[in-house]
N, C-alpha and C. Protein backbone atom coordinates (compact mmCIF):
# COMPACT_ATOMS: atom_id res chain seq x y z
N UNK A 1 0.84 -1.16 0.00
CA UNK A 1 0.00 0.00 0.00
C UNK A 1 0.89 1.23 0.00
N UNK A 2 0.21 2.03 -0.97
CA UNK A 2 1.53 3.37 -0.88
C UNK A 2 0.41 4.46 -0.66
N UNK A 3 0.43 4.74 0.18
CA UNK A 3 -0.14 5.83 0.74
C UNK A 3 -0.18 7.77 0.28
N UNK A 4 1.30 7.79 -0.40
CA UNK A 4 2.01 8.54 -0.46
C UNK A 4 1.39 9.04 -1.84
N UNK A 5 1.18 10.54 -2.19
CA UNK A 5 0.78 11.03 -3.56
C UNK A 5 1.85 11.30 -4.57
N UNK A 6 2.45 10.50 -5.57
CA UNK A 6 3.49 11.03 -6.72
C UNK A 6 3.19 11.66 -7.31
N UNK A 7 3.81 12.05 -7.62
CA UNK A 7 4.05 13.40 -8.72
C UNK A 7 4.65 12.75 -10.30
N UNK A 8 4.77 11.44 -10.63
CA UNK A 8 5.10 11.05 -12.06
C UNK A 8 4.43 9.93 -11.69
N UNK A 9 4.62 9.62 -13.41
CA UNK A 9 3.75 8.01 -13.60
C UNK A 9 4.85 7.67 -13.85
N UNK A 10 5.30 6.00 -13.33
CA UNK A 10 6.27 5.49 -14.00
C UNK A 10 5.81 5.41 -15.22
N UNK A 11 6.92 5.35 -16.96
CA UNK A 11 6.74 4.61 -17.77
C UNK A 11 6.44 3.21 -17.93
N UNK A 12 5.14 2.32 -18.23
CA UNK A 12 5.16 1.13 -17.87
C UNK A 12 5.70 0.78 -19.25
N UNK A 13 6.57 -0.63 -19.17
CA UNK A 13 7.39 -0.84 -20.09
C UNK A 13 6.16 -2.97 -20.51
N UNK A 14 6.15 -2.74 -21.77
CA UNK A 14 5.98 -3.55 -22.51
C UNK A 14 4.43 -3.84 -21.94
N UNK A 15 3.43 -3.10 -21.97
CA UNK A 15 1.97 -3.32 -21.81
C UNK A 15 1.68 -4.42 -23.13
N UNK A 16 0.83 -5.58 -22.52
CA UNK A 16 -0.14 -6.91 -23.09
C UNK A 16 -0.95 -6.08 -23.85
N UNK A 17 -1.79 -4.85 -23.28
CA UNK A 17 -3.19 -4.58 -23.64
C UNK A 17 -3.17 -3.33 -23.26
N UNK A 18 -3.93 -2.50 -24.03
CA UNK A 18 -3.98 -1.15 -23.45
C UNK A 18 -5.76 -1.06 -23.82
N UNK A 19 -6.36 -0.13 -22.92
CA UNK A 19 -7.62 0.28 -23.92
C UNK A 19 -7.89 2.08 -22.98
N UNK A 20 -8.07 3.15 -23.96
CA UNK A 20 -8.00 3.92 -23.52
C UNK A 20 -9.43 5.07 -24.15
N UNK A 21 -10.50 5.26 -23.20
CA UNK A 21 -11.84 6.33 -23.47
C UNK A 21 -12.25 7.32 -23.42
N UNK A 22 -12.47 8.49 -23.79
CA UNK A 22 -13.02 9.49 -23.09
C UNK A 22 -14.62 9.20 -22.83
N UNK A 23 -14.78 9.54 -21.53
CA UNK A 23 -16.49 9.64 -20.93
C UNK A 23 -17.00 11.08 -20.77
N UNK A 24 -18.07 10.78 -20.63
CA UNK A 24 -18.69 12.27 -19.96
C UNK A 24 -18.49 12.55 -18.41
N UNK A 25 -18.28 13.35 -18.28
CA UNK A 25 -18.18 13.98 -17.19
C UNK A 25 -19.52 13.93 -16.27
N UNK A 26 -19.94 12.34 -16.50
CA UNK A 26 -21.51 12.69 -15.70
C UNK A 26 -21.55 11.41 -15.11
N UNK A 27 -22.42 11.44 -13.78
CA UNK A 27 -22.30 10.02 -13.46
C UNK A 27 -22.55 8.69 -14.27
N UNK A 28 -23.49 8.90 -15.43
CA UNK A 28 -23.42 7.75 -16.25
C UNK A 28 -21.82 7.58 -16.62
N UNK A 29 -21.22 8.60 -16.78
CA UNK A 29 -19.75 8.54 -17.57
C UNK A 29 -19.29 7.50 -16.59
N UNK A 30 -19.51 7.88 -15.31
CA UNK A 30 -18.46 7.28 -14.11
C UNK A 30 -19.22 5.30 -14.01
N UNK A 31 -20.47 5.45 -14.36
CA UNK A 31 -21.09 3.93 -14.28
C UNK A 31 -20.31 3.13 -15.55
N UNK A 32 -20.50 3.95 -16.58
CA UNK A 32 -20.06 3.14 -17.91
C UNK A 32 -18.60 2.62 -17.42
N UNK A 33 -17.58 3.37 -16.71
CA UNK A 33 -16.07 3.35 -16.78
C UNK A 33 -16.08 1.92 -15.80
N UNK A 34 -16.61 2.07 -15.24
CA UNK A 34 -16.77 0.45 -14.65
C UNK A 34 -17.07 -0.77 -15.36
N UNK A 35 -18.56 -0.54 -15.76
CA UNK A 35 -18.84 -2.09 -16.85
C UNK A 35 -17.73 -2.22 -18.01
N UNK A 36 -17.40 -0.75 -18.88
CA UNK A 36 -16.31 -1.01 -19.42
C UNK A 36 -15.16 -2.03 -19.27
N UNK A 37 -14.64 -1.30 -18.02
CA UNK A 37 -12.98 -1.53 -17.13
C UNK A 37 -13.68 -3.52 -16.91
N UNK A 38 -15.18 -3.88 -16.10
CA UNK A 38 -15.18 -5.24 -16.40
C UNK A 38 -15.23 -6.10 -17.42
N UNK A 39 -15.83 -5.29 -18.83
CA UNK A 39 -15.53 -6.14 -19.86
C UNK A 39 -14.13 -6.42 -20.41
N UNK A 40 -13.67 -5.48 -20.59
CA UNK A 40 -12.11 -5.56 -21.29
C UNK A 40 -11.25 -6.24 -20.05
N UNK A 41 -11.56 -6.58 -19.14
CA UNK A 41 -10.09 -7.20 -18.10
C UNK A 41 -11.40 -8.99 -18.18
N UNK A 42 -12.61 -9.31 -18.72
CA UNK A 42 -13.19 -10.61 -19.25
C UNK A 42 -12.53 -10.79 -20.34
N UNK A 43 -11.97 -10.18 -21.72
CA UNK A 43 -11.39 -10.36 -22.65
C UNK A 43 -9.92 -10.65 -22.66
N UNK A 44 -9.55 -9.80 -21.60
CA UNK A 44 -7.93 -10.12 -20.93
C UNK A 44 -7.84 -11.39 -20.36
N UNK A 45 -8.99 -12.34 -19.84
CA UNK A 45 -9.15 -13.01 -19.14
C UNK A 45 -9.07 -13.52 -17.23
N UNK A 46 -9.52 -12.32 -17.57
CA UNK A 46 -10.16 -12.33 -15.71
C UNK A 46 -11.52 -12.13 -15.47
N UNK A 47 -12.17 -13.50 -15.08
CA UNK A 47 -12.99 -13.72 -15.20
C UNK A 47 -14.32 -12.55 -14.59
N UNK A 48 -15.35 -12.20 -14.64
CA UNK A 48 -15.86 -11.06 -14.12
C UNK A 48 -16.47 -11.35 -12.85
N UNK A 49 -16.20 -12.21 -12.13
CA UNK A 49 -16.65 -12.68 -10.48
C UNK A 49 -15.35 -13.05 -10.09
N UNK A 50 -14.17 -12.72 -10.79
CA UNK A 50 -12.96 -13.20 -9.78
C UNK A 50 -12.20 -11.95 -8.94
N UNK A 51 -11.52 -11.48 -8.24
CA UNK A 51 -11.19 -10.86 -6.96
C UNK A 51 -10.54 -9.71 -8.52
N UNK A 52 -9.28 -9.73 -9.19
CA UNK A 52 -8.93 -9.02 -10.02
C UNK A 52 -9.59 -7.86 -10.40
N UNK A 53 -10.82 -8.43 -11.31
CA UNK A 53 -11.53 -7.72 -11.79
C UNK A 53 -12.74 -6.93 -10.68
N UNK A 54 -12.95 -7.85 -9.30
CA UNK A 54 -14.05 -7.01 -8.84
C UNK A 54 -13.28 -5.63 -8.07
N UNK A 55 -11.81 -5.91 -7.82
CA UNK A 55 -11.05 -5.00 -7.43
C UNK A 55 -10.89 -4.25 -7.88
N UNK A 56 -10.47 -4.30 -9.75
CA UNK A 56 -10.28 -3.03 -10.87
C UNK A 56 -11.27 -2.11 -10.78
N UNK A 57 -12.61 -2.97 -11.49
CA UNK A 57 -13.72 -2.18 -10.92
C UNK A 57 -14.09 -1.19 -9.67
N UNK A 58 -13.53 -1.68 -8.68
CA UNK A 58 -14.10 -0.70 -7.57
C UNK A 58 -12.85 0.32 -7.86
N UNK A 59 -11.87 0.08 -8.02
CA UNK A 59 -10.89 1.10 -8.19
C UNK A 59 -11.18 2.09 -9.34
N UNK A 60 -11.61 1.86 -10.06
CA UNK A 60 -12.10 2.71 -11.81
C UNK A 60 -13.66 3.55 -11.14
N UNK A 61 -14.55 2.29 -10.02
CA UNK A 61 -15.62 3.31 -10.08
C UNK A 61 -14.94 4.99 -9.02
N UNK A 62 -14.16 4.58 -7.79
CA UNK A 62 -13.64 5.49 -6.96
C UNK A 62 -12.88 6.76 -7.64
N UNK A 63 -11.82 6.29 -9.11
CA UNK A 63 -11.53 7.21 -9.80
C UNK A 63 -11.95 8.28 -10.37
N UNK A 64 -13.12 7.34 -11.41
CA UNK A 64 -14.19 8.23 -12.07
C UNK A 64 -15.04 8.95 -11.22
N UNK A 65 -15.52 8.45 -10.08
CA UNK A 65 -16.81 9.31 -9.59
C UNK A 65 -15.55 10.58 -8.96
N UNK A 66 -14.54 10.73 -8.36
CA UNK A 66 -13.75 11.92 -8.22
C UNK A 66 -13.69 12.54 -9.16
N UNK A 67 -13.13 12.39 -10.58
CA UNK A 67 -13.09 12.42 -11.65
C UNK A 67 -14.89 13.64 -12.17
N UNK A 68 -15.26 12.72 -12.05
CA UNK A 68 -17.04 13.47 -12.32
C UNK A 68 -17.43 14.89 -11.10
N UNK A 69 -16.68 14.01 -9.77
CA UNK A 69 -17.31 15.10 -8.95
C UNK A 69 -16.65 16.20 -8.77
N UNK A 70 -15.34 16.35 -8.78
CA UNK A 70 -14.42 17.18 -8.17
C UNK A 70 -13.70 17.31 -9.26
N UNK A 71 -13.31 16.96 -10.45
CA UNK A 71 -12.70 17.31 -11.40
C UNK A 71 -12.90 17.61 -12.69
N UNK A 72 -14.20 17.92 -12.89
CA UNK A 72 -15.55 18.25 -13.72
C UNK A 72 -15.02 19.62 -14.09
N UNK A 73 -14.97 19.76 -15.45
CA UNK A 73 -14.73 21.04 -16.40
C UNK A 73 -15.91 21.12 -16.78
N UNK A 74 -17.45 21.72 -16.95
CA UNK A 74 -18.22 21.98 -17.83
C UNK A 74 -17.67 21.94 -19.30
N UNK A 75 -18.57 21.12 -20.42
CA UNK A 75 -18.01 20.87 -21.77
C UNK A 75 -17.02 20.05 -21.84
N UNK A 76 -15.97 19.20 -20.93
CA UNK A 76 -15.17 18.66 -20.89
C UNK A 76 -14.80 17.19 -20.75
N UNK A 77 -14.80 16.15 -21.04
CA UNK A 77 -14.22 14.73 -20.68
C UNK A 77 -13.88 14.26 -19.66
N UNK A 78 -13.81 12.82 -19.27
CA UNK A 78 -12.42 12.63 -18.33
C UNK A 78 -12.40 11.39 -19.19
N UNK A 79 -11.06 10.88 -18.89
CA UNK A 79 -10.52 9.77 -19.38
C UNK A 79 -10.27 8.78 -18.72
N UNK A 80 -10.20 7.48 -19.59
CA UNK A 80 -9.65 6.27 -18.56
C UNK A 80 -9.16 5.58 -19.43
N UNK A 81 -7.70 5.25 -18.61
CA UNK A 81 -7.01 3.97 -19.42
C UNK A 81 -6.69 3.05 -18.47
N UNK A 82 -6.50 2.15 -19.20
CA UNK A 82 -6.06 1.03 -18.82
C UNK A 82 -5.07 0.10 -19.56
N UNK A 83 -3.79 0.10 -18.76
CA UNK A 83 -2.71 -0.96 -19.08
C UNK A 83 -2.51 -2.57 -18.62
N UNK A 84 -2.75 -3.55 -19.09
CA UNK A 84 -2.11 -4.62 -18.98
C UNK A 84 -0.94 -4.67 -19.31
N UNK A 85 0.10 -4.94 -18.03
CA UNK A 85 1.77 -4.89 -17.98
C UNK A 85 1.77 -6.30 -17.64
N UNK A 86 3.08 -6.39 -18.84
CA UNK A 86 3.51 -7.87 -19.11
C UNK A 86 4.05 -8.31 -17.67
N UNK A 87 4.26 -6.72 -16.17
CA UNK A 87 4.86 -7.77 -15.01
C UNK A 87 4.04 -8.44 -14.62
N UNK A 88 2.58 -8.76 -14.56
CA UNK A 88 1.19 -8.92 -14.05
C UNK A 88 1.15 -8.03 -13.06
N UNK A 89 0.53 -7.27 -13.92
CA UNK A 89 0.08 -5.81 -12.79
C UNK A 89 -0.80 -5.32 -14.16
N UNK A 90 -2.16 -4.24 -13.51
CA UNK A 90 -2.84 -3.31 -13.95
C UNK A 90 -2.56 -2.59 -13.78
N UNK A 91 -2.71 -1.35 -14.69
CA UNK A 91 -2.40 0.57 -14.35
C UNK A 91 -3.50 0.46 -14.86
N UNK A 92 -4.37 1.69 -13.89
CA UNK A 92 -5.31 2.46 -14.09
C UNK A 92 -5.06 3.77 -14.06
N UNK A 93 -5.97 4.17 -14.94
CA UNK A 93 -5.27 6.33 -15.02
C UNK A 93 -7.05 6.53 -15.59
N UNK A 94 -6.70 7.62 -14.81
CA UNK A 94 -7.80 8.54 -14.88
C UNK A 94 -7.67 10.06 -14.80
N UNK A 95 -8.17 10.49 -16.25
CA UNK A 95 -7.82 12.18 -16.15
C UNK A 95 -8.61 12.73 -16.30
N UNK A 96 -8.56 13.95 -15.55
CA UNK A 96 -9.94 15.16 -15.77
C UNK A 96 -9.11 16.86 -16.12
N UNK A 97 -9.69 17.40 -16.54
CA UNK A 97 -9.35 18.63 -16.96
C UNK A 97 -9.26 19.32 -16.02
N UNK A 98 -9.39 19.30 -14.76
CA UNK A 98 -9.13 20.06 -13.41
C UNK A 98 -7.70 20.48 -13.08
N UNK A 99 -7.02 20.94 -13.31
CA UNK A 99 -5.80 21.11 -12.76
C UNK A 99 -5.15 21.06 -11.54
N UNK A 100 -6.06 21.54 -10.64
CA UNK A 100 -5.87 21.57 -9.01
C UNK A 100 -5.36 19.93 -8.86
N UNK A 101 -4.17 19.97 -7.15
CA UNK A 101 -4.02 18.51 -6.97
C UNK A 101 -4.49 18.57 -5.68
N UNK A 102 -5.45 19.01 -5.40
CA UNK A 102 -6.03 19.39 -4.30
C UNK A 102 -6.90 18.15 -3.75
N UNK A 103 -5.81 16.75 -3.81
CA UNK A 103 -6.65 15.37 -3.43
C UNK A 103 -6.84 15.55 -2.17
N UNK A 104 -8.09 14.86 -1.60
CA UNK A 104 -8.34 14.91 -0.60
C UNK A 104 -8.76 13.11 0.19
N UNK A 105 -7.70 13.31 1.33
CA UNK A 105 -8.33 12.23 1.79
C UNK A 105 -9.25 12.35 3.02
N UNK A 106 -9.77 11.97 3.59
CA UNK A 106 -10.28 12.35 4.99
C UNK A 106 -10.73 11.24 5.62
N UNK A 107 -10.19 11.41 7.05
CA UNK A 107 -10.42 10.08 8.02
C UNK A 107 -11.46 10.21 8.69
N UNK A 108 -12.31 11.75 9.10
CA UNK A 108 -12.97 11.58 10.23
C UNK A 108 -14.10 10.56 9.77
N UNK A 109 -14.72 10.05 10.60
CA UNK A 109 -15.85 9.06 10.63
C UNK A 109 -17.34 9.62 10.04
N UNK A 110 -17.13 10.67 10.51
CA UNK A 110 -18.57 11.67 10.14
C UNK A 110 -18.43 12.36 9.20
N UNK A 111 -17.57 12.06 8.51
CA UNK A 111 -17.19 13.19 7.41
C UNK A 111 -18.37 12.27 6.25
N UNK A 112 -18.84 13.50 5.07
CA UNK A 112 -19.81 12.78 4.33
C UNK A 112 -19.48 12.43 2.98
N UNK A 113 -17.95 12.72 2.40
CA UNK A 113 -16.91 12.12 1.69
C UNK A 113 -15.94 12.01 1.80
N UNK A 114 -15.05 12.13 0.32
CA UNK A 114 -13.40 11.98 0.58
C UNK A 114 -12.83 10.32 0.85
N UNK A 115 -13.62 9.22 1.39
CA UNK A 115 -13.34 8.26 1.46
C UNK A 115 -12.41 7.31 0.30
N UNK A 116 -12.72 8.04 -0.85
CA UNK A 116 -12.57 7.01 -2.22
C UNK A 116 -11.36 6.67 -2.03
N UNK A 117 -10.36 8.06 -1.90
CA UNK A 117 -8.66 7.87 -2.46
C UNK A 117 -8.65 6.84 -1.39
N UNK A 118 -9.03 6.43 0.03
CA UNK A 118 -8.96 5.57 1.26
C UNK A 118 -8.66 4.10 0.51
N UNK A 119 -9.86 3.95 -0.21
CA UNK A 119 -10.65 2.73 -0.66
C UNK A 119 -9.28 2.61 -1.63
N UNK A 120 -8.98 3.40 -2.83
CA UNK A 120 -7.85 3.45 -3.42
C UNK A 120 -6.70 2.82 -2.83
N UNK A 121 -6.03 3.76 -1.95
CA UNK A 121 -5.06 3.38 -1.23
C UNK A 121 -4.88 2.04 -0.77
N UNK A 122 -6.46 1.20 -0.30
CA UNK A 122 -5.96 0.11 0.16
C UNK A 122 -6.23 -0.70 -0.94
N UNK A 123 -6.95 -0.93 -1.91
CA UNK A 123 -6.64 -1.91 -2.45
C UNK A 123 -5.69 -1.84 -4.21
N UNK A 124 -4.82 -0.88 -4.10
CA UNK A 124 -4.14 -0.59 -5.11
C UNK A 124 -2.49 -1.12 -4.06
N UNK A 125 -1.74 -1.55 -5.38
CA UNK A 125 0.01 -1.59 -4.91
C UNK A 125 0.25 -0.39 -4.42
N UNK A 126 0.18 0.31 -5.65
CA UNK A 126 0.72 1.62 -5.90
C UNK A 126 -0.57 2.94 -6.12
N UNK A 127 -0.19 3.99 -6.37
CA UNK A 127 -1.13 4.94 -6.94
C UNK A 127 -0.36 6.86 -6.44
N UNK A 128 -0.92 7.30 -7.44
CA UNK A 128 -0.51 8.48 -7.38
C UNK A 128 -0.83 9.56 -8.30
N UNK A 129 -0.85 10.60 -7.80
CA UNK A 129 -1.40 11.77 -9.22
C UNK A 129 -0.47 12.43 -9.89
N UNK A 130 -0.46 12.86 -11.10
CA UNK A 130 0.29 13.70 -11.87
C UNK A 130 -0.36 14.90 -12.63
N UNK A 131 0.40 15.99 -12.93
CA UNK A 131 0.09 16.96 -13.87
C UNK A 131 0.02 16.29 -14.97
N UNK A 132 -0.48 16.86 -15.75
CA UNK A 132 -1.05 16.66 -17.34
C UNK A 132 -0.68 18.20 -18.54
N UNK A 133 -0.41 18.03 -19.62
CA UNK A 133 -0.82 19.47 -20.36
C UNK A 133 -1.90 19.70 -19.93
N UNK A 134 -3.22 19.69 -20.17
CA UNK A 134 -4.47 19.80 -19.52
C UNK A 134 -4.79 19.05 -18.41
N UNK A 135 -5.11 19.35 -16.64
CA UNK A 135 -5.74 18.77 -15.86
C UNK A 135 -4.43 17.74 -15.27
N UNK A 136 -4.81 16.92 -14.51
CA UNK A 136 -4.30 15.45 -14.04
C UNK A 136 -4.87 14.34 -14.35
N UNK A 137 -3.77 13.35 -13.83
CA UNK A 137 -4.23 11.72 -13.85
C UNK A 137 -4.17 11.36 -12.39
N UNK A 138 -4.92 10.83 -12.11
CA UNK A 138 -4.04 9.85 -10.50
C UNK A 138 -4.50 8.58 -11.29
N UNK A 139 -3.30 7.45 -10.60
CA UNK A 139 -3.42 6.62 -11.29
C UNK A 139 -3.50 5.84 -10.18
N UNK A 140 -3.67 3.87 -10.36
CA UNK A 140 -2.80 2.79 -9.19
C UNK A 140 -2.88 1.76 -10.48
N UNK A 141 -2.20 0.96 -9.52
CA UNK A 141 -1.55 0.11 -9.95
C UNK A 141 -2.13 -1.13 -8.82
N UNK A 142 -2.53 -2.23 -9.85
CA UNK A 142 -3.03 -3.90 -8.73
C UNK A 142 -2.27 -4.78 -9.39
N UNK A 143 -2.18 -5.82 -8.82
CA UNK A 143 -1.27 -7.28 -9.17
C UNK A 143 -2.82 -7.79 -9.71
N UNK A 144 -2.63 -8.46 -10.86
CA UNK A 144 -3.30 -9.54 -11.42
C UNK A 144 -2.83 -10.87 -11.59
N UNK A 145 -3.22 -11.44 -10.65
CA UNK A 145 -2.75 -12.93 -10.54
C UNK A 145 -3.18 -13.74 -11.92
N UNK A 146 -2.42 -15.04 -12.15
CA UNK A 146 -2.86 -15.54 -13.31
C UNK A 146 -2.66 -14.94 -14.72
N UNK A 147 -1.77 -14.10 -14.62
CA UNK A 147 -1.79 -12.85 -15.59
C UNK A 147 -1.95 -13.37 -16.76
N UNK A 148 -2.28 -13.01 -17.81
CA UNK A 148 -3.10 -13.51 -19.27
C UNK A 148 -2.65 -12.17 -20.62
N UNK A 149 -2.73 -12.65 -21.39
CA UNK A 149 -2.23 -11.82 -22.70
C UNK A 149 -3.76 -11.18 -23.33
N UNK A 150 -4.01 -10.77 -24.30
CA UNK A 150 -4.83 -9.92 -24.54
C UNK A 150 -6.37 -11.05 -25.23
N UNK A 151 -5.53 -11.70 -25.69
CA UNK A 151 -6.92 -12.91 -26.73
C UNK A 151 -7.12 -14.06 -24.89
N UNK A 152 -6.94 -13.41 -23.84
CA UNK A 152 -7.27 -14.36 -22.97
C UNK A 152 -5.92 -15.53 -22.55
N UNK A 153 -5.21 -15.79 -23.99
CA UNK A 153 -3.85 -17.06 -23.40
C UNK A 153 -3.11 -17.13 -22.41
N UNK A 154 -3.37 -17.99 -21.56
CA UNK A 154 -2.37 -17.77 -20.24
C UNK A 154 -0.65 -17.47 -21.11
N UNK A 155 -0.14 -16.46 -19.95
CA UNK A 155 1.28 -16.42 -20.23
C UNK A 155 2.49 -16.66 -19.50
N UNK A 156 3.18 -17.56 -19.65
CA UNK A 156 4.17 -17.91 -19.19
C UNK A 156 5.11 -17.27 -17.57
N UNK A 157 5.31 -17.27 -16.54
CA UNK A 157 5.38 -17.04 -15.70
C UNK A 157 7.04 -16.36 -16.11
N UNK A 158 7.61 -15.52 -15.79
CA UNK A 158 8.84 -14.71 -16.04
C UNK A 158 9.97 -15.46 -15.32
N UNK A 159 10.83 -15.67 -15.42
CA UNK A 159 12.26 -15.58 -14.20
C UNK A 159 13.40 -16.80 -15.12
């Protein structure tokens, strides 16, 4: 768990799969970025009831709905990509035209948001935000067990 907010994305080196969208800036935008993010990681081959994918998902919906709520340009997009890295790991990125890095986390109990980056934090490796020419990304990063190539073929374990 990295707790900590970066300031760069690593370059991920030799991505399986990439798939990358612009949505609307509206909560449908933020619903779609989910069923999306579960179909394409079923085609990657993770199955859509296995821990991987129900994890991506919650991580893509926590992105986007920040993304929609707090990083909302009127007339404007946000984006989502997604990398399959040949280490078995996911990158998720999500950008909005907001510029501010004005993330917010918040612990109190009574507080009536701010929770997401929380939810983030714990079930991502990694994660962190960056400047953009236009707006930011915060991104994370999950281990995908079983890791799989893009037509679904299991792939060979590294070392």
């Amino acid at each position: 768990m990295n707790s900590e907010i970066s300031t760069q994305i690593p370059t991920p080196i030799s991505p399986l799969g990439e798939m990358t969208l612009r949505l609307s800036s509206t909560p449908r935008g933020a619903r779609l970025a989910r069923r999306l993010t579960q179909r394409q990681l079923v085609e990657w081959g993770h199955p859509y009831d296995g821990e991987a994918n129900r994890t991506a998902q919650q991580i893509v919906a926590e992105l986007a709905a920040n993304a929609v709520t707090h990083g909302r340009v009127p007339g404007r997009d946000f984006a989502l990509r997604l990398l399959l890295l040949a280490e078995g790991a996911l990158r998720i990125e999500v950008s909005d035209p907001r510029g501010d890095r004005g993330l917010r986390i918040v612990r109190e109990p009574d507080a009536e948001g701010g929770r997401g980056l929380i939810v983030v934090s714990v079930l991502a490796t990694a994660w962190g935000v960056t400047e953009r020419e236009v707006g930011k990304a915060v991104w994370a990063e999950l281990a995908m067990p079983g890791r799989r190539g893009p037509a679904g073929a299991p792939r060979p374990a590294s070392g």
